[in-house]
Structures are given as C-alpha cells and as structure tokens.
C-alpha atoms as a PDB file:
ATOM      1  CA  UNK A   1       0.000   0.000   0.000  1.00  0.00           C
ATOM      2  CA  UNK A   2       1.031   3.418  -0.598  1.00  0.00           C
ATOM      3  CA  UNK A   3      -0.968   5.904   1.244  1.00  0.00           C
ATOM      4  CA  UNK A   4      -4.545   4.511   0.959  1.00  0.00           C
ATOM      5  CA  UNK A   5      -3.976   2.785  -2.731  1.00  0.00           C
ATOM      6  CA  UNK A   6      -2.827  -1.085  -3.081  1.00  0.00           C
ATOM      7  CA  UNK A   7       0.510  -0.513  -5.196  1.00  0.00           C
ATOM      8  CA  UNK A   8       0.868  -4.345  -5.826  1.00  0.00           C
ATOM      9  CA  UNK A   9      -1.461  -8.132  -6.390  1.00  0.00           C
ATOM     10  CA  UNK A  10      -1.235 -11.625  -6.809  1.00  0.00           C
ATOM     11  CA  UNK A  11      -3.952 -14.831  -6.644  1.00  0.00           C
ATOM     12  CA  UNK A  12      -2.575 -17.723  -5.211  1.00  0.00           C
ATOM     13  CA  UNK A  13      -4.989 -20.505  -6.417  1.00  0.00           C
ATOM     14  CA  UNK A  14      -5.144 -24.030  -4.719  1.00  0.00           C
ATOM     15  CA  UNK A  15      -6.042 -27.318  -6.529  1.00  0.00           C
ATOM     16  CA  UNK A  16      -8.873 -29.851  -4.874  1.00  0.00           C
ATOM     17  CA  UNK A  17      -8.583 -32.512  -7.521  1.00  0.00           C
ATOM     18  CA  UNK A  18      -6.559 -35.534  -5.791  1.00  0.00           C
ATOM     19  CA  UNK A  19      -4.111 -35.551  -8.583  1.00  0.00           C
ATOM     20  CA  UNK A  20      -3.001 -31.726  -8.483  1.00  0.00           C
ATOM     21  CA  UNK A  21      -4.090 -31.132  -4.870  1.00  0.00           C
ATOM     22  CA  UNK A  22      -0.149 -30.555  -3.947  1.00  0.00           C
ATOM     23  CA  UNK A  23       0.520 -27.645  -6.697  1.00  0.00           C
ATOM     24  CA  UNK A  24      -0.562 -23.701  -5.588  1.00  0.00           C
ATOM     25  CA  UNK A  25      -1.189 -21.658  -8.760  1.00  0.00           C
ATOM     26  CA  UNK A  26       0.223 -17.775  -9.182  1.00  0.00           C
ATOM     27  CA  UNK A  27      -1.435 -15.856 -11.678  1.00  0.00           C
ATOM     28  CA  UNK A  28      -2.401 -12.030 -11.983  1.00  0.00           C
ATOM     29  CA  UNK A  29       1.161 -10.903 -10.389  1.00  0.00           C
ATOM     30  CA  UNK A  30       1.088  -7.363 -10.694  1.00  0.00           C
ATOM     31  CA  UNK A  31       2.889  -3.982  -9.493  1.00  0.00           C
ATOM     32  CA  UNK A  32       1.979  -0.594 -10.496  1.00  0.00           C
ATOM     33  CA  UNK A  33       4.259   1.188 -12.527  1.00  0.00           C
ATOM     34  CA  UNK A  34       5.378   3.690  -9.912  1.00  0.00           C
ATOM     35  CA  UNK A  35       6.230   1.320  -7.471  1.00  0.00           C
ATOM     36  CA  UNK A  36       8.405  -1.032  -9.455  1.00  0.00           C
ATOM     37  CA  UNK A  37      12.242  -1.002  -8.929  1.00  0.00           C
ATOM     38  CA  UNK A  38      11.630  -1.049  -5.058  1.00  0.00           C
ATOM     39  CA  UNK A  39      11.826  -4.768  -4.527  1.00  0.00           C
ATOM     40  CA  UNK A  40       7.853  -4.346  -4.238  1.00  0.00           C
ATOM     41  CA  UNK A  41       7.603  -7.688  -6.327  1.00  0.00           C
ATOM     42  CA  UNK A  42       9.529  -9.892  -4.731  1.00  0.00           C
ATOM     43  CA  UNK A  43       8.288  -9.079  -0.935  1.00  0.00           C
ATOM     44  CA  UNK A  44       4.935  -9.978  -2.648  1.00  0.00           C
ATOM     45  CA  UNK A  45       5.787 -13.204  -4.477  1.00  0.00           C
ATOM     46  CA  UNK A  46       7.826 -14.016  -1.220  1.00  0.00           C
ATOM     47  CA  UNK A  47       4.595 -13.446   1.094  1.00  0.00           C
ATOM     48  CA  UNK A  48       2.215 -15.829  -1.541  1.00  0.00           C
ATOM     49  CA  UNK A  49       5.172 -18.757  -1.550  1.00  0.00           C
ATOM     50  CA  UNK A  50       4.874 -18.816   2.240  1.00  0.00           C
ATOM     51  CA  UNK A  51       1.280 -18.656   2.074  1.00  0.00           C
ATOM     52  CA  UNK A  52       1.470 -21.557   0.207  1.00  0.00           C
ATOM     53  CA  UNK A  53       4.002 -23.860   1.935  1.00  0.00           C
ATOM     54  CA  UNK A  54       1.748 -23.232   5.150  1.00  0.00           C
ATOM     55  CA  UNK A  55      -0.308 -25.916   3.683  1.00  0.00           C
ATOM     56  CA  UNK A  56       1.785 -29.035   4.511  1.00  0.00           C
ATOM     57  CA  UNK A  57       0.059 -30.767   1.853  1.00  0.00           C
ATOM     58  CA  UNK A  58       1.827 -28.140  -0.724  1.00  0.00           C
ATOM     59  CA  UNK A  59       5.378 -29.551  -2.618  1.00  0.00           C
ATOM     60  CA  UNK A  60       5.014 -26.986  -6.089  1.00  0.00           C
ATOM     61  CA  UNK A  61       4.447 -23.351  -6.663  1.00  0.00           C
ATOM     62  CA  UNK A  62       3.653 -22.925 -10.042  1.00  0.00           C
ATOM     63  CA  UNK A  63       4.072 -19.196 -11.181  1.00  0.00           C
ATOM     64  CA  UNK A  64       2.073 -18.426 -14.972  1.00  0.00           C
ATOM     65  CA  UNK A  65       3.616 -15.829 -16.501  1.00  0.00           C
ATOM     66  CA  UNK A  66       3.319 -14.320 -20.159  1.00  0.00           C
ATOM     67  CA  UNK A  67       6.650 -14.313 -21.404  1.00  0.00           C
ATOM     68  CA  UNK A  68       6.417 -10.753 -22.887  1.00  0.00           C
ATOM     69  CA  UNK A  69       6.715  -9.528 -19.568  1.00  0.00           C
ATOM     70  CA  UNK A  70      10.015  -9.711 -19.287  1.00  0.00           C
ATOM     71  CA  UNK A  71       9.941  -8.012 -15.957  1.00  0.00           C
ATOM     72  CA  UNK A  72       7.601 -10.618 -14.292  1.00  0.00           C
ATOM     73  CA  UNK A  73       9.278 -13.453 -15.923  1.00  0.00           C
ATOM     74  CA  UNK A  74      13.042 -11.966 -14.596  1.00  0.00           C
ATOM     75  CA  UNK A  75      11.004 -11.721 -11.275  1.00  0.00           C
ATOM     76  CA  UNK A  76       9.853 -15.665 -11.171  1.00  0.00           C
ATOM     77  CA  UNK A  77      13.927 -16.504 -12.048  1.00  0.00           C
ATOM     78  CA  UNK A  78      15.240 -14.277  -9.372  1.00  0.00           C
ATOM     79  CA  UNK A  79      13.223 -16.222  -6.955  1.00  0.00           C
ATOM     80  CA  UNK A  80      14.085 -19.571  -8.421  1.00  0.00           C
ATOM     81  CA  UNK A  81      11.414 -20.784 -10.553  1.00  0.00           C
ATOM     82  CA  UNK A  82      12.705 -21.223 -14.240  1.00  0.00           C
ATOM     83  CA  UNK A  83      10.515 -21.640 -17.230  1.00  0.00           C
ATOM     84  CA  UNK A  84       9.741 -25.199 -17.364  1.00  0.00           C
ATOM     85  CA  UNK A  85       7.427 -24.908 -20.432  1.00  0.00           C
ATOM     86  CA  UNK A  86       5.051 -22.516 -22.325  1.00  0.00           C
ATOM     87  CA  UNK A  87       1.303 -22.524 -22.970  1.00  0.00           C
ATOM     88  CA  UNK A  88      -0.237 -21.770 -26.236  1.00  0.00           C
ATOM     89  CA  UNK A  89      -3.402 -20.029 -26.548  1.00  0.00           C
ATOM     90  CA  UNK A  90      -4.360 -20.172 -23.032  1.00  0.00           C
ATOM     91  CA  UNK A  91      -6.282 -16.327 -23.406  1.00  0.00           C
ATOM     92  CA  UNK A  92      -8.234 -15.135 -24.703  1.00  0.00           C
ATOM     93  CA  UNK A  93      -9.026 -11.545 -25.394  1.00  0.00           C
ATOM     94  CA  UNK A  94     -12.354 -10.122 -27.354  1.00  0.00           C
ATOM     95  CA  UNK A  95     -14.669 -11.909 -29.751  1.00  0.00           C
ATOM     96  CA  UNK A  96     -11.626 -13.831 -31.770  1.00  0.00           C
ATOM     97  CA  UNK A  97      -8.394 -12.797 -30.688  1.00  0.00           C
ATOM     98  CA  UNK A  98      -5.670 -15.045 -29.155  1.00  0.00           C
ATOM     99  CA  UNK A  99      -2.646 -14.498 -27.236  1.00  0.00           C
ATOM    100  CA  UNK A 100       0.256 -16.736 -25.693  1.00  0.00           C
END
C-alpha cells in the first residue's frame, strides 16, 4: 500500500482434484508502474510462496507468466522458478483474438 492505494497483487490458487491437490497456482502478479524497482515484487511473491508452503500438503508453486513480460518473468527466475514450459493459446481476449 502506498498511502490509501494497493501498489501491488497476486492470486494464489489451490487445486482440490486428488491428482493436483499438492501444486498452488500464481497468476495475476502485478505492481503498479510507480512502485516497481523497489523490490515491491519480490516481498509480494515471497509473502504468496509462504502462504502456500503453510499448507503441509503443498510440494510446487507454479508461477504463470506471459513471457512478454520480461519483468515478471526476470522476477519468477530471481526467486528460483525457471521456465519449465510454455502454454499456447491459453487467453483469450475479445470476440476472436488469441494471445500466448
């Protein structure tokens, strides 16, 4: 937070099927412009990791990132978690547009 305004987000999304049950989910990872370069990030992807290994039954967490933000994906290798393999057409944005 800066002031009153939230300067930084990320969803931390846990699996209930049996099979994936051990593997926590980052997605929508995001600073605000002005507050980037501060170490803003990391404190933030540090804070949902721990989150996540305060489940016992937690052994992965498995950052999504699109690759054109190079930021994000310099981030995720500064912590430690290395691209281990890229999704095609997971989004989709308007009536038939795709990206990744």
């Amino acid at each position: 937070m800066s002031g009153d305004r939230p300067v930084g987000m990320i969803s931390l999304a846990f699996n209930e099927r049996v099979k994936t049950r051990h593997v926590a989910n980052i997605y929508g990872f995001y600073v605000s412009p002005a507050a980037r370069g501060r170490g803003i990030g990391m404190s933030v992807l540090k804070a949902a990791v721990s989150l996540a290994r305060r489940n016992k039954g937690i052994v992965k967490v498995r950052p999504s990132v699109n690759p054109r933000f190079r930021a994000a994906s310099s981030l995720y290798e500064e912590a430690g978690s290395g691209v281990t393999g890229a999704a095609r057409r997971e989004l989709k944005v308007g009536a038939g547009s795709t990206t990744c």
